[in-house]
N, C-alpha and C. Protein backbone atom coordinates (compact mmCIF):
# COMPACT_ATOMS: atom_id res chain seq x y z
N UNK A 1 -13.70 16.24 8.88
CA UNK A 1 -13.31 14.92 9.30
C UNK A 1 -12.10 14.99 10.23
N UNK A 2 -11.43 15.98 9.91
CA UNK A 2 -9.84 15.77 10.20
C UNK A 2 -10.15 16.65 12.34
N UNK A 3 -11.17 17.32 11.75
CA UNK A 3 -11.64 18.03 13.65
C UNK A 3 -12.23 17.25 14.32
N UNK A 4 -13.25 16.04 13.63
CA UNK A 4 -13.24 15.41 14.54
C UNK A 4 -12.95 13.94 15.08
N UNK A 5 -11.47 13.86 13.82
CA UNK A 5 -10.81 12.61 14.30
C UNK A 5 -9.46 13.19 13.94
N UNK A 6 -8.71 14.51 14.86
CA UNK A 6 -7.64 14.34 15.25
C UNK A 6 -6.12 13.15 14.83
N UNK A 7 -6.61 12.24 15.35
CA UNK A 7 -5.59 11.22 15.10
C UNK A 7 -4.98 10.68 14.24
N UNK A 8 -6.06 11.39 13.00
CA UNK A 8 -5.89 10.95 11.59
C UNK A 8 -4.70 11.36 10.93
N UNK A 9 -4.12 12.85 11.20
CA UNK A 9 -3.07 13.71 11.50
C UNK A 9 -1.42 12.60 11.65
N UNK A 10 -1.36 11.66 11.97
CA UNK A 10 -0.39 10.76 12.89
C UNK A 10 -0.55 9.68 11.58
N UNK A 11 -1.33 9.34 10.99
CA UNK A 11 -1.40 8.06 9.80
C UNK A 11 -1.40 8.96 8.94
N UNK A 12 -0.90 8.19 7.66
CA UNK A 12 -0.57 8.16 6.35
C UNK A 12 -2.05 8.42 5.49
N UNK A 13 -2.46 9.18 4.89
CA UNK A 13 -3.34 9.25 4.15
C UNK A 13 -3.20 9.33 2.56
N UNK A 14 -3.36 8.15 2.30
CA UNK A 14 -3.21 7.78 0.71
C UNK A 14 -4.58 7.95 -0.28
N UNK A 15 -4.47 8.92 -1.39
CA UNK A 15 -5.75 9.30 -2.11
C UNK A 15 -5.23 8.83 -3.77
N UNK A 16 -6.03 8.30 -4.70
CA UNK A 16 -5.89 8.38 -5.92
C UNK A 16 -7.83 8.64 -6.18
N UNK A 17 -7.74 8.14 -7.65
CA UNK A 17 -9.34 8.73 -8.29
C UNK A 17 -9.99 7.72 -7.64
N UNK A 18 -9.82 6.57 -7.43
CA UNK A 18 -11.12 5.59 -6.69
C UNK A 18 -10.51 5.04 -5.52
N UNK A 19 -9.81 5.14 -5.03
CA UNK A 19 -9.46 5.04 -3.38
C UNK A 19 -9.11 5.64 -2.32
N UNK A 20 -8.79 5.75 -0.89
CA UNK A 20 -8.53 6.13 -0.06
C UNK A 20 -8.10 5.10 0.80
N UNK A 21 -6.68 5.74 1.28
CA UNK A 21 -6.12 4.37 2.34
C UNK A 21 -6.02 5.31 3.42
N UNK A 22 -6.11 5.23 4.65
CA UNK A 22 -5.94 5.65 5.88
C UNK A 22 -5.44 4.91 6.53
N UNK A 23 -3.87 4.95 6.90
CA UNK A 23 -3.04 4.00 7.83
C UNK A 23 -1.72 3.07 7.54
N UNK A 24 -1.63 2.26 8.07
CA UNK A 24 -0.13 1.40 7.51
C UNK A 24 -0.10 0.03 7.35
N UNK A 25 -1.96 -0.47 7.03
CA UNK A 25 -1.92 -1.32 6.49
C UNK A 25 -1.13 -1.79 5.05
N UNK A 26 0.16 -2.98 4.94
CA UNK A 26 0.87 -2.69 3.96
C UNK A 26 -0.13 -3.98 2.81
N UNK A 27 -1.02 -4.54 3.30
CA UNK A 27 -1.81 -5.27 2.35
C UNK A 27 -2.16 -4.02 1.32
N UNK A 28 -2.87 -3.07 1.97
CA UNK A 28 -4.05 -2.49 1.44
C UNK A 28 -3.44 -0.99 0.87
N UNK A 29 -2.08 -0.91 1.02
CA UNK A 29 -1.74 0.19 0.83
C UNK A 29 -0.85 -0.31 -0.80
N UNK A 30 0.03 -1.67 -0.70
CA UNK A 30 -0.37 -2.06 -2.20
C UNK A 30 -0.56 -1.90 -2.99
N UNK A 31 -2.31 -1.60 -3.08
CA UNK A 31 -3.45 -1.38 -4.44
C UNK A 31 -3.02 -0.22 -4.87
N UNK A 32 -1.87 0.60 -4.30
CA UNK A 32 -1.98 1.94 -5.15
C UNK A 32 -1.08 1.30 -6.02
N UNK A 33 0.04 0.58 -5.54
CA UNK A 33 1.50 0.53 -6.54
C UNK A 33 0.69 -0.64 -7.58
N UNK A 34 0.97 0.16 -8.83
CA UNK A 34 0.50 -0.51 -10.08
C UNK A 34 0.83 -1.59 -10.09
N UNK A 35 -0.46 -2.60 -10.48
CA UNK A 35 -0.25 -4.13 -10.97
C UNK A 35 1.12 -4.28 -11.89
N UNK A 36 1.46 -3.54 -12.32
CA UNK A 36 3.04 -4.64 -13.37
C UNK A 36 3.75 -4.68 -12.16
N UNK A 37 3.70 -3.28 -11.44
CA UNK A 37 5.03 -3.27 -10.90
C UNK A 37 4.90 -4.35 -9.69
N UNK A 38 3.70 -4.72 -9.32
CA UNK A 38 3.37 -6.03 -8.03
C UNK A 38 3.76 -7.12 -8.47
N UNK A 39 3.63 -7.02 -9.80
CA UNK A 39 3.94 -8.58 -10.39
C UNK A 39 5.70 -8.77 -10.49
N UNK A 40 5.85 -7.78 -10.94
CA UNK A 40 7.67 -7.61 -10.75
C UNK A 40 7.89 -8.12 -9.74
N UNK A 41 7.74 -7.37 -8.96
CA UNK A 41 8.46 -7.44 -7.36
C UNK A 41 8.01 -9.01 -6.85
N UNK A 42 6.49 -9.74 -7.24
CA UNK A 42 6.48 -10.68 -6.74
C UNK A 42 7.35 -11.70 -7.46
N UNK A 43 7.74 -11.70 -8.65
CA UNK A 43 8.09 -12.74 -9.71
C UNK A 43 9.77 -12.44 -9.16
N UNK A 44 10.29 -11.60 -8.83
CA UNK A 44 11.78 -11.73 -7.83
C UNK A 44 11.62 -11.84 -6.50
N UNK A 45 10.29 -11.74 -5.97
CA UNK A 45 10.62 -13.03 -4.62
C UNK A 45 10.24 -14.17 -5.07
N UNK A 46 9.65 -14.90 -6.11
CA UNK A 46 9.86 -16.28 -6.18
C UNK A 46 11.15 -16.96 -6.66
N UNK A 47 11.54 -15.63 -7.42
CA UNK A 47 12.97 -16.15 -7.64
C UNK A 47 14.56 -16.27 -6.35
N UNK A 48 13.65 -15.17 -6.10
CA UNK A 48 14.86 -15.43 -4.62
C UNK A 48 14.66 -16.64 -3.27
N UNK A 49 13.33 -17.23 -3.45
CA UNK A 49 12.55 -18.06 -3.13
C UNK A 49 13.31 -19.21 -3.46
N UNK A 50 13.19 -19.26 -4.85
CA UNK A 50 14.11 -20.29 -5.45
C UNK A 50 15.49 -20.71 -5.24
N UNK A 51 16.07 -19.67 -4.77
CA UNK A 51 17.76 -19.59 -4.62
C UNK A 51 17.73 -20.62 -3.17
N UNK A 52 16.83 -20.59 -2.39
CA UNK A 52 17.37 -20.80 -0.79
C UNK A 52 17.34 -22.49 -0.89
């Protein structure tokens, strides 16, 4: 794969047991960082949300 797409070399290649991310999509790159810890991080931007 990697001979005959070169470019791939230059992006981020993210592997666990059922996915593969190729690139710097930050939607899709995400799904690796474990659900608690998404929910954390989102539940202190609503709180900082809240402050403004």
């Amino acid at each position: 794969m990697l001979c005959a797409e070169p470019r791939l070399l230059r992006r981020p290649i993210i592997v666990d047991a059922h996915k593969v991310q190729i690139g710097f999509n930050d939607d899709e790159i995400r799904q690796f960082v474990p659900r608690h810890i998404r929910r954390l991080e989102f539940m202190r931007t609503l709180a900082n949300a809240a402050e403004f």
